[in-house]
Protein backbone atom coordinates (compact mmCIF):
# COMPACT_ATOMS: atom_id res chain seq x y z
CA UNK A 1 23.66 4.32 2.03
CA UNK A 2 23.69 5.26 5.81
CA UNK A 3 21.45 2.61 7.95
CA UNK A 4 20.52 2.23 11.08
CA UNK A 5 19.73 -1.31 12.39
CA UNK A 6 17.42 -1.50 15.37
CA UNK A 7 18.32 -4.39 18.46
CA UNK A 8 20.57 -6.46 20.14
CA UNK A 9 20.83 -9.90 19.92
CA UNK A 10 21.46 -12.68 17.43
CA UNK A 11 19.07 -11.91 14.43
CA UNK A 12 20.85 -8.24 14.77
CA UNK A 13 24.05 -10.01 14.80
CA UNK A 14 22.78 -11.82 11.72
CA UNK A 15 21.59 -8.70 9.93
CA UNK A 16 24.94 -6.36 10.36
CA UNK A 17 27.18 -9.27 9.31
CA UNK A 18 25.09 -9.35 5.79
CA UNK A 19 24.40 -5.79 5.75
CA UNK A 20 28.04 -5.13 5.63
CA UNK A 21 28.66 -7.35 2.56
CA UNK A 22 26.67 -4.59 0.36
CA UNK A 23 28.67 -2.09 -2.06
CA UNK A 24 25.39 0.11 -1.59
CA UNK A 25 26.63 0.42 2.37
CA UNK A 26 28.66 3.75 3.44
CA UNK A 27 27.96 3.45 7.23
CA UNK A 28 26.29 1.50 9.03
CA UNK A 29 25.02 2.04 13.01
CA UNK A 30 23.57 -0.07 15.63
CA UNK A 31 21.13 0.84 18.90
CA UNK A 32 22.31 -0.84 21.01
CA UNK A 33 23.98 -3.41 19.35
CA UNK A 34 26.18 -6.12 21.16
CA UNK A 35 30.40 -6.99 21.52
CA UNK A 36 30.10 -9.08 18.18
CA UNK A 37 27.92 -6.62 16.47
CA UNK A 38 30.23 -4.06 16.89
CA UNK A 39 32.93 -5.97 14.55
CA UNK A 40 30.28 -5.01 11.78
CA UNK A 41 28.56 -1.60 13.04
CA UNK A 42 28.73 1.30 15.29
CA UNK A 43 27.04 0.98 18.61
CA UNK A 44 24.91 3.69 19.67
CA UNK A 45 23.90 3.46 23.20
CA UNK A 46 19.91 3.44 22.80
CA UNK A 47 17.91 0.74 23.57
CA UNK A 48 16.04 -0.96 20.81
CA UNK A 49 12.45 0.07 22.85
CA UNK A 50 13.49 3.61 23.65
CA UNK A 51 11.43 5.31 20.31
CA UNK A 52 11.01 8.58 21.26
CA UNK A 53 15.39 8.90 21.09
CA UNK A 54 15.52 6.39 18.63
CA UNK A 55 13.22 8.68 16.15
CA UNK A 56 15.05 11.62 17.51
CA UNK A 57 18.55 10.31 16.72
CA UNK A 58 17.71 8.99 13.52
CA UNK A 59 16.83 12.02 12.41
CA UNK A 60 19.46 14.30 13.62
CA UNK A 61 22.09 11.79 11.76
CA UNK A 62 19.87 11.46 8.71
CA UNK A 63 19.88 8.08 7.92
CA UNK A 64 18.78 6.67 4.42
CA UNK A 65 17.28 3.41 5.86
CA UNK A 66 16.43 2.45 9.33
CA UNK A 67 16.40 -1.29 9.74
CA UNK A 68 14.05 -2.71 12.87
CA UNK A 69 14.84 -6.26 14.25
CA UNK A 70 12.84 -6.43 17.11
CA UNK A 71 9.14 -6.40 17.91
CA UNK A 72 8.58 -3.59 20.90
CA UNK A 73 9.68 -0.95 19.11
CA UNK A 74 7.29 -1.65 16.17
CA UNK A 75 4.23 -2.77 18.26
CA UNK A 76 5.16 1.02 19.98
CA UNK A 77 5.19 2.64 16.71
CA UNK A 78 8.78 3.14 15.66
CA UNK A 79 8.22 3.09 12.26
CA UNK A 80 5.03 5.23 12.26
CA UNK A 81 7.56 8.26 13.44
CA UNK A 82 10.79 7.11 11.25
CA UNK A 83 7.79 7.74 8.31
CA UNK A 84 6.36 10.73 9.34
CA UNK A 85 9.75 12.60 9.64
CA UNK A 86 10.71 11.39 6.21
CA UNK A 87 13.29 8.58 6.71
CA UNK A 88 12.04 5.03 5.12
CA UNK A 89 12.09 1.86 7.49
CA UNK A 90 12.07 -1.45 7.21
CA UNK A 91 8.90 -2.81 9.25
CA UNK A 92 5.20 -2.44 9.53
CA UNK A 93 3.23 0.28 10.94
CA UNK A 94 2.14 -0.50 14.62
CA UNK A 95 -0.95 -0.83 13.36
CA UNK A 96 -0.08 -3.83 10.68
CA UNK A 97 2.39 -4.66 13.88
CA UNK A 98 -0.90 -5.39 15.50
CA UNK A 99 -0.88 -9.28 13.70
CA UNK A 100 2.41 -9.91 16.66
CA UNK A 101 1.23 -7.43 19.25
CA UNK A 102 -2.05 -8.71 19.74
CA UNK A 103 -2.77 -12.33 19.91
CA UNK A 104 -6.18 -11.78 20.27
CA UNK A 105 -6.38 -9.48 17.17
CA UNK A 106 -4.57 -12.03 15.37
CA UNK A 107 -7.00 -14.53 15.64
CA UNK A 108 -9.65 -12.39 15.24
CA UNK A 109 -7.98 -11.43 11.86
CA UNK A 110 -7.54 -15.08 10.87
CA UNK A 111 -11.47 -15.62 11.30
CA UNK A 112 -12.43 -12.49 9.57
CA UNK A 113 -10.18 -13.82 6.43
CA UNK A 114 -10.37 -17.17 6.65
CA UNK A 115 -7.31 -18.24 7.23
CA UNK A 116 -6.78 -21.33 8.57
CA UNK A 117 -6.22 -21.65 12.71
CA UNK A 118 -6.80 -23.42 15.34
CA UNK A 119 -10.46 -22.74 17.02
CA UNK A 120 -10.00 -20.38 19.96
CA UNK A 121 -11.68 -18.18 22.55
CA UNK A 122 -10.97 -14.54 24.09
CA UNK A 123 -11.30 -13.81 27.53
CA UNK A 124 -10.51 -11.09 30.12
CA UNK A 125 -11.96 -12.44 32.98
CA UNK A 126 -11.29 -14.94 35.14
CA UNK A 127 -13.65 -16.04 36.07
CA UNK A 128 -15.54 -16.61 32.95
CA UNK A 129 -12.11 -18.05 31.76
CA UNK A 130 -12.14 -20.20 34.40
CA UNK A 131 -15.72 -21.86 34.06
CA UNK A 132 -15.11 -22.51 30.23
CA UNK A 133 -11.74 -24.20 31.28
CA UNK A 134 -13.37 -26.25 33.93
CA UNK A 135 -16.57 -26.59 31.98
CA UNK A 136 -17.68 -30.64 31.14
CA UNK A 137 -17.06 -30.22 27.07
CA UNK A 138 -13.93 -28.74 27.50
CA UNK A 139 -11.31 -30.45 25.68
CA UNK A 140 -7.51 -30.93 27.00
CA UNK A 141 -4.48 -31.01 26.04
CA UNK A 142 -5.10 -26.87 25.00
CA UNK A 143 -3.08 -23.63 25.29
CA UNK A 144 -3.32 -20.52 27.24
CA UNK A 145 -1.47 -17.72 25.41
CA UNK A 146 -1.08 -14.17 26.91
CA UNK A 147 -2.34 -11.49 24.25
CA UNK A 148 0.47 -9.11 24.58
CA UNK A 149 3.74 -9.48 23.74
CA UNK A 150 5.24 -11.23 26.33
CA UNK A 151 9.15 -12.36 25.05
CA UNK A 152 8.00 -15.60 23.86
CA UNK A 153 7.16 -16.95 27.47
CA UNK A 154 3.49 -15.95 27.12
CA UNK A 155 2.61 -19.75 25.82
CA UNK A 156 1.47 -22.43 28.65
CA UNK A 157 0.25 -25.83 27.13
CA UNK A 158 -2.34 -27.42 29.38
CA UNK A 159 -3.16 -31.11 29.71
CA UNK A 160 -5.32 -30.76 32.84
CA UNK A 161 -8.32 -27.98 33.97
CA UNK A 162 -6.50 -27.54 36.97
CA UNK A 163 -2.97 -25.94 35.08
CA UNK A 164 -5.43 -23.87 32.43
CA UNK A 165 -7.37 -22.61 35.42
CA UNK A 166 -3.83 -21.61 37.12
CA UNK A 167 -2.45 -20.30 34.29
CA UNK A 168 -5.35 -17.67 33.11
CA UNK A 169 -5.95 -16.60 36.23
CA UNK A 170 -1.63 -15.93 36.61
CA UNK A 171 -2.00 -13.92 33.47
CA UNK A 172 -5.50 -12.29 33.87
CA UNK A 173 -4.59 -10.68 37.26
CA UNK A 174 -1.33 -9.52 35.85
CA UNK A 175 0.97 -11.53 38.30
CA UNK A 176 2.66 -13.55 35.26
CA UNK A 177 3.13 -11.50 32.42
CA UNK A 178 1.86 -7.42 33.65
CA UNK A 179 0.18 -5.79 31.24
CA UNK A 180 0.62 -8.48 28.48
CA UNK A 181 -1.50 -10.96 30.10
CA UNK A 182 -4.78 -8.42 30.83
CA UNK A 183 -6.31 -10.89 27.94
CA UNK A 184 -5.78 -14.40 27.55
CA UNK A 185 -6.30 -16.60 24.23
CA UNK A 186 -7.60 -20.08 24.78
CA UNK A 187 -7.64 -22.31 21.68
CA UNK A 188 -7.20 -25.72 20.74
CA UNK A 189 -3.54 -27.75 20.81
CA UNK A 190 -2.82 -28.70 17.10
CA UNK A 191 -0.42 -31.40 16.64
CA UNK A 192 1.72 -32.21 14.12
CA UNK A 193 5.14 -30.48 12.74
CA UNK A 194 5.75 -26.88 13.41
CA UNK A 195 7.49 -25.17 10.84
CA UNK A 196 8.88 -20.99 9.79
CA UNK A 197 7.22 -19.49 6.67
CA UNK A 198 8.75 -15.84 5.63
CA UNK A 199 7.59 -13.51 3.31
CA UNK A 200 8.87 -10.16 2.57
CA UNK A 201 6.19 -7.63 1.36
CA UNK A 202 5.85 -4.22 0.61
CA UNK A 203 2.01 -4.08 0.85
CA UNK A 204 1.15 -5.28 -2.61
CA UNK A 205 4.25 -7.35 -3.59
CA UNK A 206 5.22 -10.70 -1.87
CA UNK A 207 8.53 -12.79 -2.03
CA UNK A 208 8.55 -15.25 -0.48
CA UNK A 209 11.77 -16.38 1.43
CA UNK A 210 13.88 -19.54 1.69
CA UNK A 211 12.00 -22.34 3.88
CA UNK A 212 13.88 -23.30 7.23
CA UNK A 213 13.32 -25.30 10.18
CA UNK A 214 13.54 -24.07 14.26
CA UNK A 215 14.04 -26.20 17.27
CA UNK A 216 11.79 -24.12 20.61
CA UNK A 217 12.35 -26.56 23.46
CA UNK A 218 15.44 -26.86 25.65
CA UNK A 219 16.97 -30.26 25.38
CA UNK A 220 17.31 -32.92 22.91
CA UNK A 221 14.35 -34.79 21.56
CA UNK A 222 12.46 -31.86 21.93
CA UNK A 223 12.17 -31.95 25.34
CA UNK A 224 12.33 -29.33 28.23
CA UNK A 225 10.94 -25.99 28.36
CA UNK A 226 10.20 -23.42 25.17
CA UNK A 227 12.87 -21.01 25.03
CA UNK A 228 13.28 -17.98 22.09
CA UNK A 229 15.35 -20.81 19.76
CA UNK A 230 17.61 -23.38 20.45
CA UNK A 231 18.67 -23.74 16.64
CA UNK A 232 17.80 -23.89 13.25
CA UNK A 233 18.28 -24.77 9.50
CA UNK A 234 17.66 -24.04 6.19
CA UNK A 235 16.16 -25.48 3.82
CA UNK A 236 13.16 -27.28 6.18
CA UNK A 237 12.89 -30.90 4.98
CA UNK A 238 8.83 -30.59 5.52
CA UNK A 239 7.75 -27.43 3.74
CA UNK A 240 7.11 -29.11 -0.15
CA UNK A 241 6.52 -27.18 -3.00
CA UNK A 242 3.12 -27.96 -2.45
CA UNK A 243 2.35 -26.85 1.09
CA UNK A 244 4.09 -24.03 0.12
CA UNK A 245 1.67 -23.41 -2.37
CA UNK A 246 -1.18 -23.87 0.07
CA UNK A 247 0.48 -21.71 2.30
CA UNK A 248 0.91 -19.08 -0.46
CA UNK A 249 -3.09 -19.04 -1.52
CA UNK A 250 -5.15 -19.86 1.88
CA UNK A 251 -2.44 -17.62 4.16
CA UNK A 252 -0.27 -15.05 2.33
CA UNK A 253 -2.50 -13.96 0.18
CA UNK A 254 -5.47 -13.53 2.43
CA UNK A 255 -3.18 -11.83 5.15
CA UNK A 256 -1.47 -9.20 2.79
CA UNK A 257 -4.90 -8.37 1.19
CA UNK A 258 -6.72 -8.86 4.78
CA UNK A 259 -4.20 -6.12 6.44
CA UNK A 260 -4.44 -3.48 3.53
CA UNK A 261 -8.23 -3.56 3.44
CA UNK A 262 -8.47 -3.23 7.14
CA UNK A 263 -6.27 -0.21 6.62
CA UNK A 264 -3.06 -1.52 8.01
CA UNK A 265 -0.75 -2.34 5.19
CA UNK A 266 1.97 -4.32 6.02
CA UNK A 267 5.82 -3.18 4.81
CA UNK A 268 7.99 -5.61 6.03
CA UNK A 269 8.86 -9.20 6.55
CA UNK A 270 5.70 -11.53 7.74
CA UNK A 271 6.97 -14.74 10.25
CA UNK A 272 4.27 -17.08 9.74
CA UNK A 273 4.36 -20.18 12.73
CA UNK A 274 3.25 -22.92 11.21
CA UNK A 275 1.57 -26.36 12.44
CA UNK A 276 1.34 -29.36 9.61
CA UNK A 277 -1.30 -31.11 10.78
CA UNK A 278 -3.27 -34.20 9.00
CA UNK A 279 -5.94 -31.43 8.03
CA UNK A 280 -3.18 -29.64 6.16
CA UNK A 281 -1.14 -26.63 7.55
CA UNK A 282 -3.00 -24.30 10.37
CA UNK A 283 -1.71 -20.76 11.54
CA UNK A 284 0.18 -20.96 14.87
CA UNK A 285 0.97 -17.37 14.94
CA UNK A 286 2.64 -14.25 13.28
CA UNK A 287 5.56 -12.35 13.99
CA UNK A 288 6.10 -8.64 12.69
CA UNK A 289 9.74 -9.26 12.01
CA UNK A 290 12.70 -11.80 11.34
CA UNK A 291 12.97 -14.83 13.30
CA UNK A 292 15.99 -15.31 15.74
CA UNK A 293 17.53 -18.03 15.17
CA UNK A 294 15.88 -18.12 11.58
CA UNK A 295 18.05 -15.68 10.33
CA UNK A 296 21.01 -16.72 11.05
CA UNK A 297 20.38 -19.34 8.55
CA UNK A 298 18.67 -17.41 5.79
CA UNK A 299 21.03 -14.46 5.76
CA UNK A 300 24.09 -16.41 4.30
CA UNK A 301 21.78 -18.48 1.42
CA UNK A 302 20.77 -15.61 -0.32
CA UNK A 303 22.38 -15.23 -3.59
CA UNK A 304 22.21 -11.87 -3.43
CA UNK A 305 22.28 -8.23 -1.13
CA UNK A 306 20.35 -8.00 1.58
CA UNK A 307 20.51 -4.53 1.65
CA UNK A 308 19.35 -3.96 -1.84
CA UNK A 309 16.37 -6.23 -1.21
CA UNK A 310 15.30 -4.45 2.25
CA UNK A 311 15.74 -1.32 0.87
CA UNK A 312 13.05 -2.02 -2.05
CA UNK A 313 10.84 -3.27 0.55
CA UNK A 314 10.98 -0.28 2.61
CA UNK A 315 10.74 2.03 -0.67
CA UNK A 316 7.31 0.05 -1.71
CA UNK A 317 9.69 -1.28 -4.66
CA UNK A 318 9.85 -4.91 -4.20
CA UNK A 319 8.52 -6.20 -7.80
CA UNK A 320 11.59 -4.29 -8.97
CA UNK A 321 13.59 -7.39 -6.98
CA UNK A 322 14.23 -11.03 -8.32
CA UNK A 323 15.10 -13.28 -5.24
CA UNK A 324 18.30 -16.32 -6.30
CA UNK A 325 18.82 -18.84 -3.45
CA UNK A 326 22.34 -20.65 -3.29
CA UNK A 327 22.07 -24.40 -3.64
CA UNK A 328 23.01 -24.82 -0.61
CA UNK A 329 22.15 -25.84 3.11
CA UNK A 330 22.69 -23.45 6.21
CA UNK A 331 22.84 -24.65 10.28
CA UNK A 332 22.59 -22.95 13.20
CA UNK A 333 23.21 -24.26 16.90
CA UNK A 334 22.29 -22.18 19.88
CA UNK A 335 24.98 -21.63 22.99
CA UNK A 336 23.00 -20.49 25.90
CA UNK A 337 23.77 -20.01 29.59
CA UNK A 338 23.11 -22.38 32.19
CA UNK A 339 19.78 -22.46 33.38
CA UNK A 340 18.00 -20.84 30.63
CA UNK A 341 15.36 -20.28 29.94
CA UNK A 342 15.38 -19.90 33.54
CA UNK A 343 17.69 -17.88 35.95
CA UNK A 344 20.91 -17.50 34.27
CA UNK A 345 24.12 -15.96 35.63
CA UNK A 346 26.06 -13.14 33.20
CA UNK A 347 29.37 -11.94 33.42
CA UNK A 348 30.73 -15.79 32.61
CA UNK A 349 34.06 -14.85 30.26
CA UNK A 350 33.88 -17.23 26.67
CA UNK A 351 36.45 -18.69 25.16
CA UNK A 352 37.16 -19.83 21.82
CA UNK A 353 35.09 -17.87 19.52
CA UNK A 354 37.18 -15.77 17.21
CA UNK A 355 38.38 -19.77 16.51
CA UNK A 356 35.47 -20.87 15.80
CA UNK A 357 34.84 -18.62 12.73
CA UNK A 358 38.14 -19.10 11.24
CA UNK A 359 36.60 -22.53 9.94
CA UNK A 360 35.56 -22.04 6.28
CA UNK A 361 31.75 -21.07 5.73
CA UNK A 362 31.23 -20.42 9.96
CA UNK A 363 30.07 -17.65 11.28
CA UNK A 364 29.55 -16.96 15.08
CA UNK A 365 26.75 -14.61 15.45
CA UNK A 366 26.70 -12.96 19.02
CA UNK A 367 23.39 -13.05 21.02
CA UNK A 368 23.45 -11.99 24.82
CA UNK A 369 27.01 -10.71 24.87
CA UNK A 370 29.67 -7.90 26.22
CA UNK A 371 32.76 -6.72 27.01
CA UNK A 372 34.16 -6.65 30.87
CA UNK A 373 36.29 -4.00 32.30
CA UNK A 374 39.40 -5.94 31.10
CA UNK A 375 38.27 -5.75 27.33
CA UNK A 376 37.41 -9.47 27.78
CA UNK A 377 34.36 -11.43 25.72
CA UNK A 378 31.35 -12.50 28.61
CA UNK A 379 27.75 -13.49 28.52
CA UNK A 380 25.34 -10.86 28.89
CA UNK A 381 21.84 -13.05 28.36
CA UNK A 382 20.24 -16.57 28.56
CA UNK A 383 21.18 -16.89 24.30
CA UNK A 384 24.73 -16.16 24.01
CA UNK A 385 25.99 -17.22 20.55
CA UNK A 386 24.78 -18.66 17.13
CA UNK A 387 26.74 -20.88 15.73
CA UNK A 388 26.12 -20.84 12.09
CA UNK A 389 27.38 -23.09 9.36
CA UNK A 390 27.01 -23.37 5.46
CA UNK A 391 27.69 -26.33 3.66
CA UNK A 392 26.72 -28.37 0.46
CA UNK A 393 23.73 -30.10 2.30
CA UNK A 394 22.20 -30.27 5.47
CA UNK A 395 25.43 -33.44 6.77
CA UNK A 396 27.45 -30.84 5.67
CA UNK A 397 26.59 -27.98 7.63
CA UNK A 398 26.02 -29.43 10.50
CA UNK A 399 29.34 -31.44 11.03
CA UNK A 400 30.73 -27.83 10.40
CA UNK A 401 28.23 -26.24 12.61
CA UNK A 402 29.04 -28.85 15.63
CA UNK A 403 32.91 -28.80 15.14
CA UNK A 404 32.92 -24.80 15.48
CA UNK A 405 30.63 -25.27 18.67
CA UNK A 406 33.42 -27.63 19.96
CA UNK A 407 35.81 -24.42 19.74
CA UNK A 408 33.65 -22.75 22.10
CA UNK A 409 33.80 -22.57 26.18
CA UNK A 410 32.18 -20.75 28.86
CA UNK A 411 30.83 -21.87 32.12
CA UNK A 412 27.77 -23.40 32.65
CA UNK A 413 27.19 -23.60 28.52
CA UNK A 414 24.80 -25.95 27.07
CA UNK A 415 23.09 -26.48 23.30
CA UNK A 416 21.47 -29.05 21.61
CA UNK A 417 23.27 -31.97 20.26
CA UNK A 418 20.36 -32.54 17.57
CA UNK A 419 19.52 -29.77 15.65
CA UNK A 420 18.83 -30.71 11.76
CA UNK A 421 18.99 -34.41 12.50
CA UNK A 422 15.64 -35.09 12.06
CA UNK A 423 15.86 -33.70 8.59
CA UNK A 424 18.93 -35.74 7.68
CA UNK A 425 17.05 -39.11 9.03
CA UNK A 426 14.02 -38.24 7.13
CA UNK A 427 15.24 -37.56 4.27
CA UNK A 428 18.16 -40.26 4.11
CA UNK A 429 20.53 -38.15 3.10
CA UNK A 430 22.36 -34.17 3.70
């Protein structure tokens, strides 16, 4: 099969490296790609929202399967042209795309099909948004989301009327986020343990995907700002068979059914955010498309080809598809620039990588980088590498995970010296 894989940056990374494992696999492209992608793929110089030459280069090389990682291009309708000129993708119509591109529609869905979320209110005003914020019955801590798509910075959690106030009106006047912020979502904070639930479905088939765990804030202790992912593992230590089971009945099934009778079916992979909260487990959000870091540690568990699998998807042939998980445990540690999620320099040359992976069961999946002039490896974004690990439990794959971060250098570097150790404490063991 000829395929075209859609992005950039680690979950990209993730994809080509498993991609490339499949006897089914005669060539393989990626727009735009990145340095470590391109051990895997060839790079084709189009960026991953461009989908007017996207659609118009996919079908002058006349690929079998077009494979999208990222959420612009499918929230602009990427896979609505791939279709119509004949070529089957991988990911939703930008209609079903709707469920990431809108959080307003979203959580309009959710109450139209019952599916569990926190209570919440529209608004694209200000100053209506600003007397309910400021309004006696109002109750804090809550969160101000921007509706559009807004690279995962669109989320401000307010303990005080004063920082809800300031952050609707930085979104509703377009100052913070542009276009994405035009409408605001207001709901109430949920507490409890967030957790990544992944489905793959065609429209009418589900499968449902191995359960893993993702770390959002900066620093240890979950502390600092949110960023896109600081790490992750797989399998989560708090997703049960029976809250998956819940989650199966009172969210998949409503949302699969919910999209195709509202004349969106979905074809694709579903990323449902979720909070487990004393009530039982509440919608955060969804996402049209893989997770990233997520991927990076459900790509190597699958007992299986990935290709196979995302090609049935595409083809509306999933229940032709029987999913086998390895028995084993996956980790994933984030190396980011200094100063992200803020300002971050590029350019910074890294060290140590190609040793990393030559550890058994590591893989180094490149994020934000490049080559120089000189030919030489350098950061090119706030997430720079993902340093992935399998081993025969969780204590496992993360002393491997850690020890191939130790390989690594570049200036300014910093990760999380945590990741999956929460899981190991609560469960007593790997």
């Amino acid at each position: 099969m000829k395929v075209l894989l859609v992005g950039g940056g680690g979950r990209e990374a993730a994809l080509a490296w498993a991609l490339r494992k499949s006897p089914l696999l005669t060539d393989l492209a990626c727009a735009p790609g990145n340095a470590g992608i391109g051990r895997h793929a060839r790079c084709v110089p189009i960026a991953a929202d461009d989908v007017a030459a996207l659609s118009a280069h996919a079908v002058l090389e006349r690929y079998d399967l077009v494979i999208v990682g990222p959420e612009a291009p499918l929230v602009a309708g990427l896979a609505d042209r791939l279709r119509e000129a004949g070529i089957d993708v991988f990911g939703p119509s930008a209609a079903a795309a709707m469920i990431e591109g809108s959080k307003a529609f979203s959580k309009e869905f959710m109450a139209r099909h019952g599916i569990p979320t926190a209570g919440f209110h529209i608004f694209d005003d200000a100053a209506a948004a600003s007397r309910y914020l400021l309004a006696p019955g109002t109750v804090y801590p809550l969160v101000v989301k921007a509706d559009g798509l807004a690279a995962g910075k669109g989320v401000v959690i307010a303990d005080d009327p004063q920082t809800a106030v300031d952050a609707a009106t930085g979104m509703l006047s377009g100052r913070a986020f542009g276009a994405a912020g035009r409408r605001v979502v207001i709901e109430e904070m949920l507490r409890g343990r967030e957790t990544s639930f992944f489905v793959l479905t065609d429209g009418t088939t589900t499968l449902e995907l191995a359960p893993c765990q993702d770390y959002k804030r900066a620093s240890d202790g979950d502390l600092g700002p949110n960023t896109g992912g600081m790490g992750t593992y797989s399998p989560s230590a708090w997703l049960d068979e029976a809250t998956r089971e819940t989650l199966r009945e009172a969210v998949v099934v409503p949302t699969v059914r919910g999209l195709a009778e509202e004349g969106r079916p979905f074809r694709g992979v579903i990323f449902i955010g979720v909070m487990l909260t004393e009530s039982g487990p509440m919608v955060l959000e969804y996402n049209a498309r893989f997770g990233d870091p997520e991927t990076q540690v459900l790509l190597p568990r699958l007992d299986g080809d990935w290709l196979r699998l995302l090609d049935a998807c595409a083809r509306g042939r999933l229940h032709e598809v029987t999913l086998r998980w390895r028995e084993n445990a996956a980790v994933c540690v984030v190396m980011a620039s200094g100063g992200y999620p803020g300002a971050y320099e590029t350019g910074v040359p890294i060290e140590g990588a190609d040793d990393a992976e030559r550890a058994d069961d590591v893989m180094v999946f490149h994020a934000g980088t490049a080559r120089d002039a000189a030919g030489r490896l350098v950061t090119s974004g706030g997430r720079v590498l993902g340093v992935t690990a399998t081993g025969a439990d969780l204590a496992a794959a993360r002393a491997r995970a850690y020890a191939a971060v130790a390989c690594v250098r570049f200036r300014g570097e910093h990760h999380r010296t945590d990741i999956a150790a929460d899981a190991i404490a609560k469960t007593g063991r790997g």
